[in-house]
PDB file of N, CA and C in Angstrom:
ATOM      1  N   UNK A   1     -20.328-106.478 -71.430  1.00  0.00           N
ATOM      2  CA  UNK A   1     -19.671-105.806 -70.333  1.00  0.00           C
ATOM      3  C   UNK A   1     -20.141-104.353 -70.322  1.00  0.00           C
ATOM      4  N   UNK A   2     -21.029-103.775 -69.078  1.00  0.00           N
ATOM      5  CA  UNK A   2     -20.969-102.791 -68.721  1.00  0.00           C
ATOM      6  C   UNK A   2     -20.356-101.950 -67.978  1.00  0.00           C
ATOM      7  N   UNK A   3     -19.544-100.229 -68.536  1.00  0.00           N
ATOM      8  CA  UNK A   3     -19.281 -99.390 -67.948  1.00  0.00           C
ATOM      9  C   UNK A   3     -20.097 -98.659 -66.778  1.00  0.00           C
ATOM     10  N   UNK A   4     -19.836 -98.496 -65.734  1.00  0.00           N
ATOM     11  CA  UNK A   4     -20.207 -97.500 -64.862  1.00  0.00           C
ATOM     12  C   UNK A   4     -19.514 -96.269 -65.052  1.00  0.00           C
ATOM     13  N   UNK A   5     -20.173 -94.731 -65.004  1.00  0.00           N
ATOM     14  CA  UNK A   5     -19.026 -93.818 -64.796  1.00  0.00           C
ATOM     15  C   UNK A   5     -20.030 -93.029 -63.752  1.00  0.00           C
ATOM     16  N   UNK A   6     -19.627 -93.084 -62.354  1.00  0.00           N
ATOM     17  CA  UNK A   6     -19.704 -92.234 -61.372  1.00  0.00           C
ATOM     18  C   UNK A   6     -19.321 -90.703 -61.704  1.00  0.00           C
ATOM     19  N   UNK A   7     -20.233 -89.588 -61.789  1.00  0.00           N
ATOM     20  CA  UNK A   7     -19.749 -88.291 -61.628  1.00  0.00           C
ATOM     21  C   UNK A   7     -19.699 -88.214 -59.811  1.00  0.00           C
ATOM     22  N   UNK A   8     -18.646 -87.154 -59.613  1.00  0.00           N
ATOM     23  CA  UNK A   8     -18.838 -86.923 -58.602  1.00  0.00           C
ATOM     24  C   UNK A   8     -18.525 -85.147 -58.215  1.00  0.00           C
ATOM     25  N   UNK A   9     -19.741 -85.004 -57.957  1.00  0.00           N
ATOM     26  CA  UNK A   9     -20.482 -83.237 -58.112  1.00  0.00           C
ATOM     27  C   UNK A   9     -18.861 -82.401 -57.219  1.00  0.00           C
ATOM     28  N   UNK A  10     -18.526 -81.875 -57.765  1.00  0.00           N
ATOM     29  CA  UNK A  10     -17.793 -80.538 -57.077  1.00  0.00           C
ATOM     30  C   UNK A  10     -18.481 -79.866 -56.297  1.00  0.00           C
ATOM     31  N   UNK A  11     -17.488 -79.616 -54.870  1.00  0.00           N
ATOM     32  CA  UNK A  11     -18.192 -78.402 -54.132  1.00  0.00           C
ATOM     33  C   UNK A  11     -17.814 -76.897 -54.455  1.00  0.00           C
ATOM     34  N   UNK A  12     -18.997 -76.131 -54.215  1.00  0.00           N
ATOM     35  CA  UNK A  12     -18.259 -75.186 -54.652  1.00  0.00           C
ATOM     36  C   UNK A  12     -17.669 -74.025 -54.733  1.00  0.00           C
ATOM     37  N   UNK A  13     -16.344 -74.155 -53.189  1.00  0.00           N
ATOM     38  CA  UNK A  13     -15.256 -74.098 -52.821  1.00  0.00           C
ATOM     39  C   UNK A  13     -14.442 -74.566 -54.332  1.00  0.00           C
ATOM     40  N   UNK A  14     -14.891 -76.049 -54.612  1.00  0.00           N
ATOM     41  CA  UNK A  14     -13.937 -76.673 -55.770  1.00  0.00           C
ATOM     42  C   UNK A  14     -13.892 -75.915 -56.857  1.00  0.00           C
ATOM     43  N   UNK A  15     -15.516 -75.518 -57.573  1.00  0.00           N
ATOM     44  CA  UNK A  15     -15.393 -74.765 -58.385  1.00  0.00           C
ATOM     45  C   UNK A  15     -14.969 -73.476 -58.680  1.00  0.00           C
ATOM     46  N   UNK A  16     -15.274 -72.941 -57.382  1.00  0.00           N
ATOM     47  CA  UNK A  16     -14.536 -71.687 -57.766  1.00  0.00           C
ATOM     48  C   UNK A  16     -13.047 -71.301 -57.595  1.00  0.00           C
ATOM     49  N   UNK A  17     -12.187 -72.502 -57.045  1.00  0.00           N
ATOM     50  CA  UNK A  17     -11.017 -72.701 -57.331  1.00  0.00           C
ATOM     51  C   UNK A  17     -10.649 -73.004 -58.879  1.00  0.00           C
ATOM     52  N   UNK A  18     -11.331 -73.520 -59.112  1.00  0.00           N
ATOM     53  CA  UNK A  18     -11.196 -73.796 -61.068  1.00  0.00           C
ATOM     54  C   UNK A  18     -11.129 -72.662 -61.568  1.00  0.00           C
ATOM     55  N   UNK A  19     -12.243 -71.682 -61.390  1.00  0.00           N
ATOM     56  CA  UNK A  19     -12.338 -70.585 -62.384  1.00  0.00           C
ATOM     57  C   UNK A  19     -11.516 -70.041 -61.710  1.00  0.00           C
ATOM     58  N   UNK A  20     -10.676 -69.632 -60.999  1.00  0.00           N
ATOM     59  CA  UNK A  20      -9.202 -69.156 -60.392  1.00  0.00           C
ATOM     60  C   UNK A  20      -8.359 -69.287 -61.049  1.00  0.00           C
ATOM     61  N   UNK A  21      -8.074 -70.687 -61.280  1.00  0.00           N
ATOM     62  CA  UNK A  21      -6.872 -71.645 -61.945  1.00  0.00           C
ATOM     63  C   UNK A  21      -6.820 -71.174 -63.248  1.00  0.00           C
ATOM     64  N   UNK A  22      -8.307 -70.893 -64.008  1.00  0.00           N
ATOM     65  CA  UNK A  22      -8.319 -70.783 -64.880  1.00  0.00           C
ATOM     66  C   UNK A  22      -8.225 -68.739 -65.527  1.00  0.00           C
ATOM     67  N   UNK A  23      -8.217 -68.278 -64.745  1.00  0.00           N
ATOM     68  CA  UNK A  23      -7.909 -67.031 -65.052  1.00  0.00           C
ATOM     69  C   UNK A  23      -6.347 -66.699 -64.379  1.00  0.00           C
ATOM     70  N   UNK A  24      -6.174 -67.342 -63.469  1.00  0.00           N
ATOM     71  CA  UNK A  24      -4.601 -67.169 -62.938  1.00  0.00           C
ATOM     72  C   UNK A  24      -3.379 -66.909 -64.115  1.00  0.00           C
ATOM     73  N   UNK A  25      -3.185 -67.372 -65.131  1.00  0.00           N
ATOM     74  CA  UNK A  25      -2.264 -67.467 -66.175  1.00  0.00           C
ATOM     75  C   UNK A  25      -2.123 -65.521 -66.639  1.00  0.00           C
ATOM     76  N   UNK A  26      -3.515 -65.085 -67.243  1.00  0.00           N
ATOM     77  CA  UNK A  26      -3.501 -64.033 -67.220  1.00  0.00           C
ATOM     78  C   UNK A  26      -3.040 -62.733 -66.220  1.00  0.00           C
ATOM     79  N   UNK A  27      -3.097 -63.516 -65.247  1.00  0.00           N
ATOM     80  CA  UNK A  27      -2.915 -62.223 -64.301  1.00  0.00           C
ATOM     81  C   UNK A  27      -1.326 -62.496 -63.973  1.00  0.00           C
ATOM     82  N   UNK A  28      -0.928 -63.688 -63.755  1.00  0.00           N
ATOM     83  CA  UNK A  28       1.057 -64.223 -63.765  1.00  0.00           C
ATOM     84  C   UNK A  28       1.694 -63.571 -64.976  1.00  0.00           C
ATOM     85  N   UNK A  29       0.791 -63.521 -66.206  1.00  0.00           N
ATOM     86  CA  UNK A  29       1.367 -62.888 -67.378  1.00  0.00           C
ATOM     87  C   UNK A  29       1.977 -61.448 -66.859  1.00  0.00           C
ATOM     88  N   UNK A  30       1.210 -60.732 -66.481  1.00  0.00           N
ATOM     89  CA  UNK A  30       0.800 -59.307 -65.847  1.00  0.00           C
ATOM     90  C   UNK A  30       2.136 -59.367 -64.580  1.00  0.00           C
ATOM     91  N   UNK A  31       2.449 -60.381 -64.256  1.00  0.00           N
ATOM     92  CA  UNK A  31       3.110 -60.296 -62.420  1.00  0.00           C
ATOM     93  C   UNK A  31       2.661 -59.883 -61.728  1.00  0.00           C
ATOM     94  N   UNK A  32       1.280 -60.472 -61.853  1.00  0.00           N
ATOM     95  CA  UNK A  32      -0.061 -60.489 -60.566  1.00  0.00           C
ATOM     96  C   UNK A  32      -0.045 -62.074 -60.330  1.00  0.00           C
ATOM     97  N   UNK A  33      -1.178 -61.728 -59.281  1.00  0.00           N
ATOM     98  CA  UNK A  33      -1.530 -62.930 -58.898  1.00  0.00           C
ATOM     99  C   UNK A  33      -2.872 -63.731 -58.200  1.00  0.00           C
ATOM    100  N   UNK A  34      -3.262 -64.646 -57.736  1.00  0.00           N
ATOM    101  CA  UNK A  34      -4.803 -64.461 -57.288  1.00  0.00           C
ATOM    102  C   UNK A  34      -4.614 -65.869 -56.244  1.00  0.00           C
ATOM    103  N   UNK A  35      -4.829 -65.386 -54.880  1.00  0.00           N
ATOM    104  CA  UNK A  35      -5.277 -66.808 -54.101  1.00  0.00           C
ATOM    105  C   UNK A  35      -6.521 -66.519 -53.660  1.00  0.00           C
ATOM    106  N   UNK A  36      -7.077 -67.683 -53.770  1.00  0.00           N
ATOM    107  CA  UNK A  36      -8.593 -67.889 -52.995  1.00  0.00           C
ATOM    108  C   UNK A  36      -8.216 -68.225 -51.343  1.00  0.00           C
ATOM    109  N   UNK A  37      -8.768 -67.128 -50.867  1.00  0.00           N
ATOM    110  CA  UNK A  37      -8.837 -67.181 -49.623  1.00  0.00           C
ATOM    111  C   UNK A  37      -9.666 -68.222 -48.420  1.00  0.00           C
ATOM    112  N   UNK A  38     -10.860 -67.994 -49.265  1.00  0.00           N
ATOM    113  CA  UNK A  38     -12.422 -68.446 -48.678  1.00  0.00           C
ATOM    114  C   UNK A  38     -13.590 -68.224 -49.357  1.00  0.00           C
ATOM    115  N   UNK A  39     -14.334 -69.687 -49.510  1.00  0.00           N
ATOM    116  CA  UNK A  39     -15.826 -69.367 -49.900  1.00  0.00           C
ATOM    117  C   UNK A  39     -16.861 -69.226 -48.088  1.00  0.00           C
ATOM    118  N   UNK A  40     -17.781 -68.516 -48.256  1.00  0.00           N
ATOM    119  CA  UNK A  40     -18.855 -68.770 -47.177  1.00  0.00           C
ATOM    120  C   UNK A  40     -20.128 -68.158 -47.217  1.00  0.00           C
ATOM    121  N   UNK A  41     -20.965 -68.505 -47.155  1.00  0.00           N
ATOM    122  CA  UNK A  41     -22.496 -68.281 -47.040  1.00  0.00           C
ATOM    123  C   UNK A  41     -22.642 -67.156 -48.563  1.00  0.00           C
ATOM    124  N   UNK A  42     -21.662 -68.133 -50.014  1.00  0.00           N
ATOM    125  CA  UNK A  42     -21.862 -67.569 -50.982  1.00  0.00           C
ATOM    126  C   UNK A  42     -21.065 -65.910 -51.672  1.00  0.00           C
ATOM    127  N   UNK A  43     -20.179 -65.756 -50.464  1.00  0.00           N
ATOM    128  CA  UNK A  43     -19.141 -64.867 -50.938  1.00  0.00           C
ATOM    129  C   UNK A  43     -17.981 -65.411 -51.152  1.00  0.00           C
ATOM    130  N   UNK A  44     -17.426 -65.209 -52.054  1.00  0.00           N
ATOM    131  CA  UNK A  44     -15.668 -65.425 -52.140  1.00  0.00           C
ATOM    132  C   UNK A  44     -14.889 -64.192 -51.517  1.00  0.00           C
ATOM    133  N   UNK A  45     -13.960 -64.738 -51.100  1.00  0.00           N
ATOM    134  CA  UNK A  45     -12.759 -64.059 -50.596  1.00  0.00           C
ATOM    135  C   UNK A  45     -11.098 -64.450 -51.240  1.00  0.00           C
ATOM    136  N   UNK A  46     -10.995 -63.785 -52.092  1.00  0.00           N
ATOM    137  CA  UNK A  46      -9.961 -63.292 -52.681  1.00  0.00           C
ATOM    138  C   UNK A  46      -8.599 -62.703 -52.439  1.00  0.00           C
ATOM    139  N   UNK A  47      -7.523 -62.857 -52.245  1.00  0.00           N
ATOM    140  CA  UNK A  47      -6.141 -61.709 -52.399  1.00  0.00           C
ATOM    141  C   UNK A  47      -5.371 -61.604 -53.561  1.00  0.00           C
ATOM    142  N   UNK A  48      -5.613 -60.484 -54.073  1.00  0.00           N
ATOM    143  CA  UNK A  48      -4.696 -60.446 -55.381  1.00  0.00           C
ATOM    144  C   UNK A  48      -3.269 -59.999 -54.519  1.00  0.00           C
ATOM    145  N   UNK A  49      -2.639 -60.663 -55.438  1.00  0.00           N
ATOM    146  CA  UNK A  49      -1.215 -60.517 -55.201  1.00  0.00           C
ATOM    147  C   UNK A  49      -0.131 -60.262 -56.751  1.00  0.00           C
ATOM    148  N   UNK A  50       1.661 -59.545 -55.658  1.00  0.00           N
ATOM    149  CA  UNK A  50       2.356 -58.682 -56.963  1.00  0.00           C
ATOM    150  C   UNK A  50       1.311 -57.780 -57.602  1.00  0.00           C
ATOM    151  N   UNK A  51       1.731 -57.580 -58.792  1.00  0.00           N
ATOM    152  CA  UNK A  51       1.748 -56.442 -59.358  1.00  0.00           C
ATOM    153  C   UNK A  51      -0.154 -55.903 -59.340  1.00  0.00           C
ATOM    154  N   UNK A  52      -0.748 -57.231 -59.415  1.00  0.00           N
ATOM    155  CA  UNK A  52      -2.294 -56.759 -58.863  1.00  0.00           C
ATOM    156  C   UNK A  52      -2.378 -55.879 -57.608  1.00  0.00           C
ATOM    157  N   UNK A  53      -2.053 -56.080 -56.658  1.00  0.00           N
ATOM    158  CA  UNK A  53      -2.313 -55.551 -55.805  1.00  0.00           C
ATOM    159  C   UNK A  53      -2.054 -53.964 -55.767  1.00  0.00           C
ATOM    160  N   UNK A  54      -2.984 -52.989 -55.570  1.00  0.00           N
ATOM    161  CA  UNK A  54      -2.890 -51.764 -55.815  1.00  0.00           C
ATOM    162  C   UNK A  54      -2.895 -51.113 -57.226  1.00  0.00           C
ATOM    163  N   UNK A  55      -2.952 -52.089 -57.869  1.00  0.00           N
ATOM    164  CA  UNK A  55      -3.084 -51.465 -59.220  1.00  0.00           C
ATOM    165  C   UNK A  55      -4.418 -50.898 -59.801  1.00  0.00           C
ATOM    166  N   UNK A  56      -4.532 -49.555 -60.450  1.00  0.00           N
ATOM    167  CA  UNK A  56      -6.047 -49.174 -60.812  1.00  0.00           C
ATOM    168  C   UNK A  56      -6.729 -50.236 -61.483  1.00  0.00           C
ATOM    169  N   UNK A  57      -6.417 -50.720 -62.237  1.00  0.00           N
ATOM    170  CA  UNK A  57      -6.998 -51.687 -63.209  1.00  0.00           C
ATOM    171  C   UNK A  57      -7.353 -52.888 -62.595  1.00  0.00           C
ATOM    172  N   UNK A  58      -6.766 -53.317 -61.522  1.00  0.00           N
ATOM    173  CA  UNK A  58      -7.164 -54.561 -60.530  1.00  0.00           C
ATOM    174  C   UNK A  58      -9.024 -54.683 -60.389  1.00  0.00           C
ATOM    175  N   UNK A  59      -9.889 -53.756 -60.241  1.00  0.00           N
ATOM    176  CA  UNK A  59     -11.169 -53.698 -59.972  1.00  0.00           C
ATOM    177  C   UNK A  59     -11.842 -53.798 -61.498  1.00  0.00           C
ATOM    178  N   UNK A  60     -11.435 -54.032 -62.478  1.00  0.00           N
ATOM    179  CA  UNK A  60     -11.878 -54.274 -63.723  1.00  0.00           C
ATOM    180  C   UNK A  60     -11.635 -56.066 -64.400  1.00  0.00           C
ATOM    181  N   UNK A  61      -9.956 -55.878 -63.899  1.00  0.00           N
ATOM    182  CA  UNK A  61      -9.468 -57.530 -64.421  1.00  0.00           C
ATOM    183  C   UNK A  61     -10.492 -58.533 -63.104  1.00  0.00           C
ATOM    184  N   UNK A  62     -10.518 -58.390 -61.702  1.00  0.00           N
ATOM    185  CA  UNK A  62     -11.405 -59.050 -60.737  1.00  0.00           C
ATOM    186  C   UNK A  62     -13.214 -59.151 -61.753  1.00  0.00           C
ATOM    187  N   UNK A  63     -13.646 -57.853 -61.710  1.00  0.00           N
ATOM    188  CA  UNK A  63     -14.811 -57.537 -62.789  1.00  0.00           C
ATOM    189  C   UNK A  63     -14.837 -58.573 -63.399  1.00  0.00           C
ATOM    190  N   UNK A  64     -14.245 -58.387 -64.786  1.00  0.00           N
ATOM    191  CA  UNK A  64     -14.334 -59.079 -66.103  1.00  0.00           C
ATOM    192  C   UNK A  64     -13.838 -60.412 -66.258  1.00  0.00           C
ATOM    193  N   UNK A  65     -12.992 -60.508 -64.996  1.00  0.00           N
ATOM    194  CA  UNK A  65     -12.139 -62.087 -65.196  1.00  0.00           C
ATOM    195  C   UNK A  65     -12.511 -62.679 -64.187  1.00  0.00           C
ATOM    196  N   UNK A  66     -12.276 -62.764 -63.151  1.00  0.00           N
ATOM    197  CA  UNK A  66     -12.832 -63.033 -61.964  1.00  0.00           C
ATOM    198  C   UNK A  66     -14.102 -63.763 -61.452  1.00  0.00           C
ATOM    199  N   UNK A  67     -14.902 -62.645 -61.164  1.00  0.00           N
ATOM    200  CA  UNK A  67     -16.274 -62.505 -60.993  1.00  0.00           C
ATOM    201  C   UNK A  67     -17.023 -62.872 -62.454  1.00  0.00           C
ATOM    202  N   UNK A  68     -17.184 -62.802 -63.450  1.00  0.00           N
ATOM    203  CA  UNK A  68     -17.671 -63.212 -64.480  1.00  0.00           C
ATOM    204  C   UNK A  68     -17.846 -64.472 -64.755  1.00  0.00           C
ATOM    205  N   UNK A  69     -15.901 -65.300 -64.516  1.00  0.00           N
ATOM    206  CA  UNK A  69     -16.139 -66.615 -64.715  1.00  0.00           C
ATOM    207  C   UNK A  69     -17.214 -67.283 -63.359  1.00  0.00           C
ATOM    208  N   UNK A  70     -16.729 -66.574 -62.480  1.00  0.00           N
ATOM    209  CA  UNK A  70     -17.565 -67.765 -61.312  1.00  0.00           C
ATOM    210  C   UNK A  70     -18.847 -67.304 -61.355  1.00  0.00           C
ATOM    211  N   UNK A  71     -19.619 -66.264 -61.482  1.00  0.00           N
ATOM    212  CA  UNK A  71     -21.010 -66.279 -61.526  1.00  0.00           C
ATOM    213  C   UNK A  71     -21.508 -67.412 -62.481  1.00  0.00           C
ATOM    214  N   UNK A  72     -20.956 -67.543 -63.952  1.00  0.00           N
ATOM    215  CA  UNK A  72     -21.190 -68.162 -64.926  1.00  0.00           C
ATOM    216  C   UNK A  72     -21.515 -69.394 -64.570  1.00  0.00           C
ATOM    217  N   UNK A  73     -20.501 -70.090 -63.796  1.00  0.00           N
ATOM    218  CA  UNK A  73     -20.800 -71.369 -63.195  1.00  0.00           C
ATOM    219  C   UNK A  73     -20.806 -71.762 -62.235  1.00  0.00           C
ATOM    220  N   UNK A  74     -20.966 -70.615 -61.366  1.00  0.00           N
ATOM    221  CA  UNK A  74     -21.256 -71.168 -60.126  1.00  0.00           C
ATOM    222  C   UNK A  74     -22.337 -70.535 -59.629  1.00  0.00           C
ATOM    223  N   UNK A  75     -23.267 -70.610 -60.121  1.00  0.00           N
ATOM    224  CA  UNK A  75     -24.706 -68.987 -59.490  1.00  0.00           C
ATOM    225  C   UNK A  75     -24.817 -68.944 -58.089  1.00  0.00           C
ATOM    226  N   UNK A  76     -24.850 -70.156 -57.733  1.00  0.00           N
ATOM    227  CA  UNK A  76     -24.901 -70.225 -55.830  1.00  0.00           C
ATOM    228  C   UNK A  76     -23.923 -68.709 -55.347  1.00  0.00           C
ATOM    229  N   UNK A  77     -22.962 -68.046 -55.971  1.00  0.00           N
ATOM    230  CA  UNK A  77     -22.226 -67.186 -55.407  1.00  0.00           C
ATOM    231  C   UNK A  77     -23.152 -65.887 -55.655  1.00  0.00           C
ATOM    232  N   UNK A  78     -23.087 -64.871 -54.860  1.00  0.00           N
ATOM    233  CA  UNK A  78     -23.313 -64.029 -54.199  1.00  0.00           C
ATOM    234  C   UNK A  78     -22.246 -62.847 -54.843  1.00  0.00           C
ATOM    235  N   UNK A  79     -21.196 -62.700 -54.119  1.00  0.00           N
ATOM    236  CA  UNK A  79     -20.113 -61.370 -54.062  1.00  0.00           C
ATOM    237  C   UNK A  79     -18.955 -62.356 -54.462  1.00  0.00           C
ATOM    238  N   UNK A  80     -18.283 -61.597 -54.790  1.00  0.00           N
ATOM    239  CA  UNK A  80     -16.631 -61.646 -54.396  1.00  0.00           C
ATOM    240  C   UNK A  80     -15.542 -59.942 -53.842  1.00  0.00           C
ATOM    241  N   UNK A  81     -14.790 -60.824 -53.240  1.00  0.00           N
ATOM    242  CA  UNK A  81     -14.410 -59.696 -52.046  1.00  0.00           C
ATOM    243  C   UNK A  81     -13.066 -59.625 -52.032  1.00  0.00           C
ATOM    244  N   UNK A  82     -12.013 -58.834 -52.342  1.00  0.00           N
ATOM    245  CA  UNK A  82     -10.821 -58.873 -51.875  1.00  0.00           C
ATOM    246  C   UNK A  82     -10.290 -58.100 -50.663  1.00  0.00           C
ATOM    247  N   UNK A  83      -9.908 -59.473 -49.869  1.00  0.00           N
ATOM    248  CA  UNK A  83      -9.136 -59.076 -48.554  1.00  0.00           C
ATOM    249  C   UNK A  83      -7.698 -58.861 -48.284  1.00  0.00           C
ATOM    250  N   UNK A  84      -7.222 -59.004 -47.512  1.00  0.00           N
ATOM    251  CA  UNK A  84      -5.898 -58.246 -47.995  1.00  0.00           C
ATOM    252  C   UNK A  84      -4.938 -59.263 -46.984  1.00  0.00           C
TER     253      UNK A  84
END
């Protein structure tokens, strides 16, 4: 008896909802927050929300947490952008 296991490729809209999901905890710790707005022609669009929003340090945690994870695995991306 043979197994089949179908992968089935993420788009990646999908992925960069992951690396979201996956930095989100940190920033809820904080009483911030992060929705993905929109991927398109390789930019993300972002709203930090609570205590992110307006905070100096917001353009460092996006930096280092953010943008880091999704370049990592997602290279197709370009920018990321927070809109408001």
């Amino acid at each position: 008896m043979s197994v089949r296991v179908i992968y089935m490729a993420k788009t990646i809209k999908e992925q960069v909802a992951q690396c979201i999901k996956e930095v989100r905890p940190q920033l809820q710790a904080d009483g911030g927050d992060i929705e993905l707005v929109d991927v398109e022609n390789g930019i993300v669009k972002v709203k930090l929300k609570g205590a992110c929003n307006g905070c100096p340090m917001s353009a460092m945690t996006l930096q280092y947490g953010v943008i880091n994870c999704i370049k990592k695995r997602v290279p197709e991306i370009k920018n990321v952008e927070v809109v408001q």
